[in-house]
PDB file of N, CA and C in Angstrom:
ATOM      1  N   UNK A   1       0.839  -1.178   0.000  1.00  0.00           N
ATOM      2  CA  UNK A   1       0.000   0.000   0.000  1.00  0.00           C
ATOM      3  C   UNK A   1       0.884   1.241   0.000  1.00  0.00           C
ATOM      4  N   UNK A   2       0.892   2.691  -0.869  1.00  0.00           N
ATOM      5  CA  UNK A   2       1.566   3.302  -0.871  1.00  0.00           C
ATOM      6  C   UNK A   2       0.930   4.651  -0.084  1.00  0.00           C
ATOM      7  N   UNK A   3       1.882   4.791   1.322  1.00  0.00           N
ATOM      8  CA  UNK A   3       1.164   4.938   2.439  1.00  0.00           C
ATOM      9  C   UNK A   3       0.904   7.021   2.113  1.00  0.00           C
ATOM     10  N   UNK A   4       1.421   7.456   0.893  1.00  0.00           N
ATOM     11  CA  UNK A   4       0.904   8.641   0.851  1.00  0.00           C
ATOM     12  C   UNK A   4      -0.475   8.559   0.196  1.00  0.00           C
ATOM     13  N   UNK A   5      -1.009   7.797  -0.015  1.00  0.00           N
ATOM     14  CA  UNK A   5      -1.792   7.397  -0.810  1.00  0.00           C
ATOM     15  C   UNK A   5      -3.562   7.885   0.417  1.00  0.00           C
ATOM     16  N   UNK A   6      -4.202   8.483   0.035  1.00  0.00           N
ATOM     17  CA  UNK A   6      -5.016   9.264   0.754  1.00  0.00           C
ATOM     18  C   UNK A   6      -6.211   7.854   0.817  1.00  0.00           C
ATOM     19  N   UNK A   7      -6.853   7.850   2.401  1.00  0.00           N
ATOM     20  CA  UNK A   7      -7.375   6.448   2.853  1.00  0.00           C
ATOM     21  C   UNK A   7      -8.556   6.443   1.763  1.00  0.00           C
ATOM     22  N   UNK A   8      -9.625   7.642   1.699  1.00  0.00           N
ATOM     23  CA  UNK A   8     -10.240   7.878   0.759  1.00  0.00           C
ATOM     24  C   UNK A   8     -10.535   7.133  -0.597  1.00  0.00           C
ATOM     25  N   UNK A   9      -8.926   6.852  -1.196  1.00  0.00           N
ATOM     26  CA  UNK A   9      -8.621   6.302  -2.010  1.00  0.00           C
ATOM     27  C   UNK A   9      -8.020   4.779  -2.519  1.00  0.00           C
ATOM     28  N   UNK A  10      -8.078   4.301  -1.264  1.00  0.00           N
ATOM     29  CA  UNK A  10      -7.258   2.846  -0.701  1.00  0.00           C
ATOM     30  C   UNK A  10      -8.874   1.953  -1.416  1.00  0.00           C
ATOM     31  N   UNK A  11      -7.668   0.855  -2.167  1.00  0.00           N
ATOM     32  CA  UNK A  11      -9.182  -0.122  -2.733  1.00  0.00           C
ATOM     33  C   UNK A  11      -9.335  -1.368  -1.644  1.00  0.00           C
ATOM     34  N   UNK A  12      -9.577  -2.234  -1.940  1.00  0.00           N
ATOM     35  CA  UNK A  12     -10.621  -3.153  -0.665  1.00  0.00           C
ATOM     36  C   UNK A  12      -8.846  -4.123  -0.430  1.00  0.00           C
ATOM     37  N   UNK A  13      -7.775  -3.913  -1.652  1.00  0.00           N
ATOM     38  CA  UNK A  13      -6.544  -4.669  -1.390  1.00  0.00           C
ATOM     39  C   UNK A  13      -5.861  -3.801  -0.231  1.00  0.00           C
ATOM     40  N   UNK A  14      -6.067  -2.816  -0.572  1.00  0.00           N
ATOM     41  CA  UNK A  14      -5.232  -1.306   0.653  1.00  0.00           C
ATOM     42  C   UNK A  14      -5.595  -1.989   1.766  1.00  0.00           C
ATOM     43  N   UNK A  15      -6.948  -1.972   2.013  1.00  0.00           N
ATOM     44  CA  UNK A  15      -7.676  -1.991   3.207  1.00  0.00           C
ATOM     45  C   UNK A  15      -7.141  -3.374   4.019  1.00  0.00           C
ATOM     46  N   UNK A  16      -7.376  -4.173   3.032  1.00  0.00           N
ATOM     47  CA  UNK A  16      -6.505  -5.537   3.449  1.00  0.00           C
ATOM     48  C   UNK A  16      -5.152  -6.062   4.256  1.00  0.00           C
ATOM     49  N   UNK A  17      -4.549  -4.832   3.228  1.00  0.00           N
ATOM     50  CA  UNK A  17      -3.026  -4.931   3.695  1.00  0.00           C
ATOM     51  C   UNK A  17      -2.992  -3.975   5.534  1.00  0.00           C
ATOM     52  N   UNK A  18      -3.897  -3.158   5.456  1.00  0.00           N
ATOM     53  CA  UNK A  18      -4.170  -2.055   6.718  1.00  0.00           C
ATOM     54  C   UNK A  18      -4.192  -2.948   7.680  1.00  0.00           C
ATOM     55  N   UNK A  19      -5.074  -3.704   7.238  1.00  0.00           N
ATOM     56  CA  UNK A  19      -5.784  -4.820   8.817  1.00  0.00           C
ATOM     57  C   UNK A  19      -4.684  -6.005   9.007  1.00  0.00           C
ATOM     58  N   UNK A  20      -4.137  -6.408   8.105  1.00  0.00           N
ATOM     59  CA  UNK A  20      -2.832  -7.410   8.465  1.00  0.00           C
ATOM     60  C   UNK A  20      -1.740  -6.513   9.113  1.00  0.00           C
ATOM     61  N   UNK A  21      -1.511  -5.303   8.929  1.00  0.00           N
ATOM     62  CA  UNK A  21      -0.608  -4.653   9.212  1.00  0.00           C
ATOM     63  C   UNK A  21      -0.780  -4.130  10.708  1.00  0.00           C
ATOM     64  N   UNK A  22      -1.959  -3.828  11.032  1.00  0.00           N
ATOM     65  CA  UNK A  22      -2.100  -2.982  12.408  1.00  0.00           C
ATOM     66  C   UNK A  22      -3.140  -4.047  13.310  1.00  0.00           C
ATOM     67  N   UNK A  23      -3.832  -5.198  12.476  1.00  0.00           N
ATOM     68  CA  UNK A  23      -4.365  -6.190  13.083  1.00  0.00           C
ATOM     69  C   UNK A  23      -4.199  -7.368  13.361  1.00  0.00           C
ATOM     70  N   UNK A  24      -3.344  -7.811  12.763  1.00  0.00           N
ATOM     71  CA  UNK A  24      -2.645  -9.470  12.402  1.00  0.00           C
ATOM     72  C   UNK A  24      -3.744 -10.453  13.266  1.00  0.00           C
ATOM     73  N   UNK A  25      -4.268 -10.214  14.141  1.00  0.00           N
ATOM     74  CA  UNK A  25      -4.773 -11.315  15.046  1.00  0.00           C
ATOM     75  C   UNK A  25      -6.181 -11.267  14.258  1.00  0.00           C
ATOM     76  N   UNK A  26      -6.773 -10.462  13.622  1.00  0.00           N
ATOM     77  CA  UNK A  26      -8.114 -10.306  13.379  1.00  0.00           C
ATOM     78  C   UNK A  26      -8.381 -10.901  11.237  1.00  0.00           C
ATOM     79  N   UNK A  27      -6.990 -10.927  11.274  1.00  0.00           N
ATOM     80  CA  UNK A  27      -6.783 -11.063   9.809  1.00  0.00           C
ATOM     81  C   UNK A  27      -8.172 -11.928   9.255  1.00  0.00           C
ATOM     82  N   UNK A  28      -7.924 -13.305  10.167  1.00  0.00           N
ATOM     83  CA  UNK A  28      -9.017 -14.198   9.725  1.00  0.00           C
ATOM     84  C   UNK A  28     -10.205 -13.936  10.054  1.00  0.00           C
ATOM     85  N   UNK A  29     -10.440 -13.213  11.046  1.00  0.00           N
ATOM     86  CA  UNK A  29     -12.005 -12.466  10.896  1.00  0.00           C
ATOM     87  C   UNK A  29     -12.471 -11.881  10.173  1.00  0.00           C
ATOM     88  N   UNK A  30     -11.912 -10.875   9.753  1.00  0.00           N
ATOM     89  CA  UNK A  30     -12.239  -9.487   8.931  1.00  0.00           C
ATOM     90  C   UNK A  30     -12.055  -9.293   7.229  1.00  0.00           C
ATOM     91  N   UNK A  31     -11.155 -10.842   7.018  1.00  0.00           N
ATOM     92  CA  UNK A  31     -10.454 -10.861   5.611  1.00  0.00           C
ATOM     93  C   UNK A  31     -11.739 -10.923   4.200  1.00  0.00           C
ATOM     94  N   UNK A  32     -12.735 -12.297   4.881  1.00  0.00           N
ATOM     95  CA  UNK A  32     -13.866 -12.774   4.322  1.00  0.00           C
ATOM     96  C   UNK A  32     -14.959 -11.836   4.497  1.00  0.00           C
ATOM     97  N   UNK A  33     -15.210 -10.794   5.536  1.00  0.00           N
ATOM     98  CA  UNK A  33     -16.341  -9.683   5.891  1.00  0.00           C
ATOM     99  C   UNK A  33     -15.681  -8.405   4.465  1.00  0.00           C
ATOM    100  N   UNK A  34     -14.053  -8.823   4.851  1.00  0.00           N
ATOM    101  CA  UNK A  34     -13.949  -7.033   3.525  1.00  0.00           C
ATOM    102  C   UNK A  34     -14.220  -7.176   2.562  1.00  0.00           C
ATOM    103  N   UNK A  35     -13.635  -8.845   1.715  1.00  0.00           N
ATOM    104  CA  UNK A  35     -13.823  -9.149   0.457  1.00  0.00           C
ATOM    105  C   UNK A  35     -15.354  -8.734   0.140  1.00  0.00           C
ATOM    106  N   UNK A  36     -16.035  -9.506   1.218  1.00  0.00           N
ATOM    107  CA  UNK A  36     -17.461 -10.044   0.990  1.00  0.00           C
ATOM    108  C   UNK A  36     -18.256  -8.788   0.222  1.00  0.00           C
ATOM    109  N   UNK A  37     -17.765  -7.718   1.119  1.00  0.00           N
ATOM    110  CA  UNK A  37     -18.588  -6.786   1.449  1.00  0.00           C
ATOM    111  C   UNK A  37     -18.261  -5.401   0.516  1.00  0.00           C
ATOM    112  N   UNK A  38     -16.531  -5.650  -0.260  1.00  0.00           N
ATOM    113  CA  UNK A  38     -15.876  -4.831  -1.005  1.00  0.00           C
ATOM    114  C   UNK A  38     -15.974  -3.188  -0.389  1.00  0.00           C
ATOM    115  N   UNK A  39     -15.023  -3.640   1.370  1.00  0.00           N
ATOM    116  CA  UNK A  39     -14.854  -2.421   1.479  1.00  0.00           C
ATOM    117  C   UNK A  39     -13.475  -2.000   1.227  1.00  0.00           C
ATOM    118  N   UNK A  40     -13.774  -0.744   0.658  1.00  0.00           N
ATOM    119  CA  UNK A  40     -12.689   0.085   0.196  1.00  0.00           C
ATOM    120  C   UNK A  40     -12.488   1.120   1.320  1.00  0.00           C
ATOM    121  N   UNK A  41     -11.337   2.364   1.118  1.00  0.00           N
ATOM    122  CA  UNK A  41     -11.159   3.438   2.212  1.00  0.00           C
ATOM    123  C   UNK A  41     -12.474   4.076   2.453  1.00  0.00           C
ATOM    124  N   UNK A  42     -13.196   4.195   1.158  1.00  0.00           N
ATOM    125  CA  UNK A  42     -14.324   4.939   1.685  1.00  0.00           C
ATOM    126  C   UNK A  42     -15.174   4.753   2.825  1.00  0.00           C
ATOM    127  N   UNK A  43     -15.572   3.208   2.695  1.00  0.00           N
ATOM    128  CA  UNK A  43     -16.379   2.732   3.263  1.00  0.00           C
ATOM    129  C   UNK A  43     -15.645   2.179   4.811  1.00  0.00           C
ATOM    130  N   UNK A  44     -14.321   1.870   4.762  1.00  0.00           N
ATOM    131  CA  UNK A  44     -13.623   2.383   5.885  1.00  0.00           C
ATOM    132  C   UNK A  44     -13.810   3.334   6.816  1.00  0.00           C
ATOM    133  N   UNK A  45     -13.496   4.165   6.315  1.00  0.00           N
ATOM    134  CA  UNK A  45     -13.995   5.808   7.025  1.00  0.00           C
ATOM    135  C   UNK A  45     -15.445   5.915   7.630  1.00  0.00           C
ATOM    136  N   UNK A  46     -15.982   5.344   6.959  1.00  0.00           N
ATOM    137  CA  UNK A  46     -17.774   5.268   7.738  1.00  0.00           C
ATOM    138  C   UNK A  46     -18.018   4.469   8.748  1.00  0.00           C
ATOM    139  N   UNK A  47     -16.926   3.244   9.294  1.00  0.00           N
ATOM    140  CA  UNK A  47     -17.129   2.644   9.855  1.00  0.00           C
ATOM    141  C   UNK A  47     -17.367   2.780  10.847  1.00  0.00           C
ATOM    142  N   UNK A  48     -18.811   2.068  11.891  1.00  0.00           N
ATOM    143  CA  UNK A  48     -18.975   2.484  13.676  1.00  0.00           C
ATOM    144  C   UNK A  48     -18.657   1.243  13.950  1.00  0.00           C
ATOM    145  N   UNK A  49     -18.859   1.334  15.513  1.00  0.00           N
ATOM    146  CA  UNK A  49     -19.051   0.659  16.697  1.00  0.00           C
ATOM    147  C   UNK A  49     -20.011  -0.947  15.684  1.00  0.00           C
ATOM    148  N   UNK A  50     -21.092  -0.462  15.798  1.00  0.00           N
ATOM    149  CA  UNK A  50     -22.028  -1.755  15.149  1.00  0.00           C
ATOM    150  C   UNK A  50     -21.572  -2.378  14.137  1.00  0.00           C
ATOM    151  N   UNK A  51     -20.919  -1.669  12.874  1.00  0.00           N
ATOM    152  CA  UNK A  51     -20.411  -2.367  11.894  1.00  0.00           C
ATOM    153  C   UNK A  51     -19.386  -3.434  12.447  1.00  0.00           C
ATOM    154  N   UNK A  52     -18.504  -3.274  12.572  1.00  0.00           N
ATOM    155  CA  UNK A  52     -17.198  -3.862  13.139  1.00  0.00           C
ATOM    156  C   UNK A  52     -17.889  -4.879  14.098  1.00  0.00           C
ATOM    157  N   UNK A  53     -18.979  -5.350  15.054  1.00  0.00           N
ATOM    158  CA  UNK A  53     -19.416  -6.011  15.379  1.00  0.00           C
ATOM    159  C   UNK A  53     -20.394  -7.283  14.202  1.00  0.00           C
ATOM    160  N   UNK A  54     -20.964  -6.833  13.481  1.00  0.00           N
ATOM    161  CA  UNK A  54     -21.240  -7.178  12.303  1.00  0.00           C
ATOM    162  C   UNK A  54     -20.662  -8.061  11.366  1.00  0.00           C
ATOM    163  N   UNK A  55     -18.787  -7.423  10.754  1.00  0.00           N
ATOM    164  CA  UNK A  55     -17.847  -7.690  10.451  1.00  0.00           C
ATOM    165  C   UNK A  55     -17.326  -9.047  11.529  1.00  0.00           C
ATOM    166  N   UNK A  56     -17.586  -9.298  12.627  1.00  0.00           N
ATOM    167  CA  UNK A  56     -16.858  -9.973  13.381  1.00  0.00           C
ATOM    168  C   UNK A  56     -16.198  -9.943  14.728  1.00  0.00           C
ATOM    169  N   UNK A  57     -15.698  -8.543  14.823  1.00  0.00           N
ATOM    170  CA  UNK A  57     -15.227  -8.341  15.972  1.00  0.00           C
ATOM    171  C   UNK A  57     -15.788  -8.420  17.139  1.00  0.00           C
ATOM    172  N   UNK A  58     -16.013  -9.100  18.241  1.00  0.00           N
ATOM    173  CA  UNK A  58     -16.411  -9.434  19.296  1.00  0.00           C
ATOM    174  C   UNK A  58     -16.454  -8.591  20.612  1.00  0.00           C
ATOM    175  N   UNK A  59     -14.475  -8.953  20.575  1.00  0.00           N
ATOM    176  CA  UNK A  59     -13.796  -7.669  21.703  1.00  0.00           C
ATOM    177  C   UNK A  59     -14.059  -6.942  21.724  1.00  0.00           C
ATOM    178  N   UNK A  60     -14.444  -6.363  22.900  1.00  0.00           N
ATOM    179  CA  UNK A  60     -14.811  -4.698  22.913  1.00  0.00           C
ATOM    180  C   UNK A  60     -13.396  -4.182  23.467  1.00  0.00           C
ATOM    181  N   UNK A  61     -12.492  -4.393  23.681  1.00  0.00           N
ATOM    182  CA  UNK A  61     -11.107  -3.718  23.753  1.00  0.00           C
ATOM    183  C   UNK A  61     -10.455  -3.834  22.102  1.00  0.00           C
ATOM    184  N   UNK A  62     -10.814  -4.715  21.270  1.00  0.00           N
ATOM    185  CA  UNK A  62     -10.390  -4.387  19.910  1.00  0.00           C
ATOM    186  C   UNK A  62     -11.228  -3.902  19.215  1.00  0.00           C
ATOM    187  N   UNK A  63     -12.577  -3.422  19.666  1.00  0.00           N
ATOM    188  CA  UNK A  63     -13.563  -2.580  18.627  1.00  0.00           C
ATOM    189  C   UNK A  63     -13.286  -1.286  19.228  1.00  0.00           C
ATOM    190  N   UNK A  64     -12.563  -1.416  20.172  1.00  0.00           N
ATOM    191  CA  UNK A  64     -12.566   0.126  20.706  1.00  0.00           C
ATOM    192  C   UNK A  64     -10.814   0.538  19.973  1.00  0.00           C
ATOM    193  N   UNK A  65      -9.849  -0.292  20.433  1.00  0.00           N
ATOM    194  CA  UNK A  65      -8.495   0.498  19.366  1.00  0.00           C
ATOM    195  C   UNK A  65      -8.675   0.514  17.843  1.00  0.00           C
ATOM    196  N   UNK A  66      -9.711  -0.220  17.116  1.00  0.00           N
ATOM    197  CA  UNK A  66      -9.913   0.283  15.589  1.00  0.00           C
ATOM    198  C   UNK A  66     -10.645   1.505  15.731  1.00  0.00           C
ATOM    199  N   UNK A  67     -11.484   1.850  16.946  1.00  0.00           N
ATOM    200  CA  UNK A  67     -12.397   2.870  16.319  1.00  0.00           C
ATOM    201  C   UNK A  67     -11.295   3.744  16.589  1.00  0.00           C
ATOM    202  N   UNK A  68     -10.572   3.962  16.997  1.00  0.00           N
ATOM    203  CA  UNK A  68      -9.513   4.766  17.544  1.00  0.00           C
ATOM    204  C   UNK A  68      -8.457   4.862  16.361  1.00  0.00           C
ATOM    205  N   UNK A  69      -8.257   3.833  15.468  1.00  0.00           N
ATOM    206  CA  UNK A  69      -7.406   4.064  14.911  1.00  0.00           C
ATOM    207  C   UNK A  69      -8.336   4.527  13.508  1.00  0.00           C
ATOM    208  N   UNK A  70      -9.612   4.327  13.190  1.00  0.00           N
ATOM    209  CA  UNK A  70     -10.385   4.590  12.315  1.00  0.00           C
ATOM    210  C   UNK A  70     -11.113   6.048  12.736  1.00  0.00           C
ATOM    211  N   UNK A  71     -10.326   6.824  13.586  1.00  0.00           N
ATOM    212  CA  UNK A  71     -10.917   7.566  13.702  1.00  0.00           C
ATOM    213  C   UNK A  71      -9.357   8.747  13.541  1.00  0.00           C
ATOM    214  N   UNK A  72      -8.014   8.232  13.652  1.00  0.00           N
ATOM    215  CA  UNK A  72      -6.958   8.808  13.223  1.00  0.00           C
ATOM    216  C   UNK A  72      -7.271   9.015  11.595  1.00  0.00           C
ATOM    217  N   UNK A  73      -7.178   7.945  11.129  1.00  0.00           N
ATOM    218  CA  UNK A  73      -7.430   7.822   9.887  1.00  0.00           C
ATOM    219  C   UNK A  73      -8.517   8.807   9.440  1.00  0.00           C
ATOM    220  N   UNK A  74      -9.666   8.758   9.872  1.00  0.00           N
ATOM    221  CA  UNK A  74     -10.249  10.138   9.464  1.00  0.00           C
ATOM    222  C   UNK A  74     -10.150  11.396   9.656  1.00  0.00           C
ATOM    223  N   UNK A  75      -8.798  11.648  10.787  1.00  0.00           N
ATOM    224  CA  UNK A  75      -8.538  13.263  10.597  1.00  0.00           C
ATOM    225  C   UNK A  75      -7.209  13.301   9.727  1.00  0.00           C
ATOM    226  N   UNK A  76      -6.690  12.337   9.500  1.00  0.00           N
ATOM    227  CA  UNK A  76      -5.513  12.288   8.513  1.00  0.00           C
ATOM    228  C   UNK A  76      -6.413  12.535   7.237  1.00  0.00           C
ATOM    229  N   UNK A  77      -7.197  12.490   6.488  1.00  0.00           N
ATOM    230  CA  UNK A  77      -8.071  12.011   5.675  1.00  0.00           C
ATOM    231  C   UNK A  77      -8.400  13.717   5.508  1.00  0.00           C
ATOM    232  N   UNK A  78      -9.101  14.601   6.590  1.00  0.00           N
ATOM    233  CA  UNK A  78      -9.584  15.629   6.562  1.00  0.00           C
ATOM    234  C   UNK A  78      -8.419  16.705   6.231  1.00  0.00           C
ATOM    235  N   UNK A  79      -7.261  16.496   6.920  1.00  0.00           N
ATOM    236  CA  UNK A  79      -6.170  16.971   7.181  1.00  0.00           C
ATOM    237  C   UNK A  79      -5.661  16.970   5.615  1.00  0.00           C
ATOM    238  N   UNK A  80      -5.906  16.286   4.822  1.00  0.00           N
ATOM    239  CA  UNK A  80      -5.194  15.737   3.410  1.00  0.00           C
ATOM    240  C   UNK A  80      -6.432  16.653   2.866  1.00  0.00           C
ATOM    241  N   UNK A  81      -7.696  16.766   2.867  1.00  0.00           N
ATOM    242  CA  UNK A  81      -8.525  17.761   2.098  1.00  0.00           C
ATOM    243  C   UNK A  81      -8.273  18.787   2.823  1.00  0.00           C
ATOM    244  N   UNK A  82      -7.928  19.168   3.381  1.00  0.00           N
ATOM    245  CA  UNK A  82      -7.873  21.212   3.613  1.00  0.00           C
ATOM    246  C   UNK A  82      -6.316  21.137   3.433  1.00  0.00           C
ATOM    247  N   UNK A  83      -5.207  20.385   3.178  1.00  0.00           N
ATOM    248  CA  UNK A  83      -4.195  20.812   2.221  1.00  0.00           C
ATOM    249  C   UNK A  83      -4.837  21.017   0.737  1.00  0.00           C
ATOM    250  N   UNK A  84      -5.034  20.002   0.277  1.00  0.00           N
ATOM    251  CA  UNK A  84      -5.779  20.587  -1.305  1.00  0.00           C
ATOM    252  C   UNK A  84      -6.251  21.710  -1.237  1.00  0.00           C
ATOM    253  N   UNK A  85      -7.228  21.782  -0.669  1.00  0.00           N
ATOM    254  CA  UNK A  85      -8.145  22.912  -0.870  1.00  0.00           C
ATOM    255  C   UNK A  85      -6.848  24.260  -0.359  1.00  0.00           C
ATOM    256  N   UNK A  86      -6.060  24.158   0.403  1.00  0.00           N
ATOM    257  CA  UNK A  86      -5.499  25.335   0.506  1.00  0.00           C
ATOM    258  C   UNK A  86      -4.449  25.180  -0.418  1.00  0.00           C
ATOM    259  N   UNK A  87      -3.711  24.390  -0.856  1.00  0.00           N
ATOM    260  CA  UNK A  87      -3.160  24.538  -2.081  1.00  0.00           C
ATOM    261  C   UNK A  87      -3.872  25.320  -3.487  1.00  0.00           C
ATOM    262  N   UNK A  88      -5.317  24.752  -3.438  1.00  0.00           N
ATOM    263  CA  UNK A  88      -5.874  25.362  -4.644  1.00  0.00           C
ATOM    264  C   UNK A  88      -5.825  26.715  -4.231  1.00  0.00           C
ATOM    265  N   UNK A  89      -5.952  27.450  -2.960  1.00  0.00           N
ATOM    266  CA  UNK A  89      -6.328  29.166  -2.494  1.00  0.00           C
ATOM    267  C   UNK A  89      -5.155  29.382  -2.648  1.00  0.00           C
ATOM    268  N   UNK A  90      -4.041  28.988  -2.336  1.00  0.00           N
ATOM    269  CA  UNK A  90      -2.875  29.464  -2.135  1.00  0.00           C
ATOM    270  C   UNK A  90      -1.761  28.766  -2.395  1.00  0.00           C
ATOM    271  N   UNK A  91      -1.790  28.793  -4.420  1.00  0.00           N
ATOM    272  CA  UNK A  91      -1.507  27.965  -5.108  1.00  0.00           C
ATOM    273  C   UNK A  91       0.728  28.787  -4.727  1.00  0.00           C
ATOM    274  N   UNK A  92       1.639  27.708  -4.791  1.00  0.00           N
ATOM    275  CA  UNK A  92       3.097  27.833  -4.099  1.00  0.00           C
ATOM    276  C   UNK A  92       3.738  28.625  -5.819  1.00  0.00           C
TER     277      UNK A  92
END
């Protein structure tokens, strides 16, 4: 996954590689729910509490560090649109 690569834009393989990378223990839970379900970054980013239960996750100490880390990910995400947008105002 090429990690400048805005989450937004990450396809359901990105997402894949995300959850082996920062999840390894959940790999086999979550692998067959992403395919299934073809989530991409977008649909990443939307993710709650209920989904991720849905998906598999059980733990409530590991539904709580994804929402945490799915919730970095969405100010990295925001953080990456108000550079654009201020690049476009205040083109270098």
């Amino acid at each position: 996954m090429e990690t400048s690569k805005r989450v937004s834009m990450w396809s359901v393989q990105d997402v894949l590689e995300w959850i082996e990378r920062c999840y390894p223990s959940l790999v086999g839970v979550l692998q067959k729910a992403i395919m299934k379900h073809a989530i991409s970054g977008r649909a990443l980013l939307r993710l709650r509490e209920h989904h991720l239960h849905l998906l598999g996750v059980e733990d409530e100490d590991q539904k709580q560090e994804i929402l945490q880390d799915l919730l970095l990910l969405r100010v990295q995400e925001e953080v990456g649109e108000l550079d654009d947008i201020c690049s476009e105002c205040f083109p270098a």
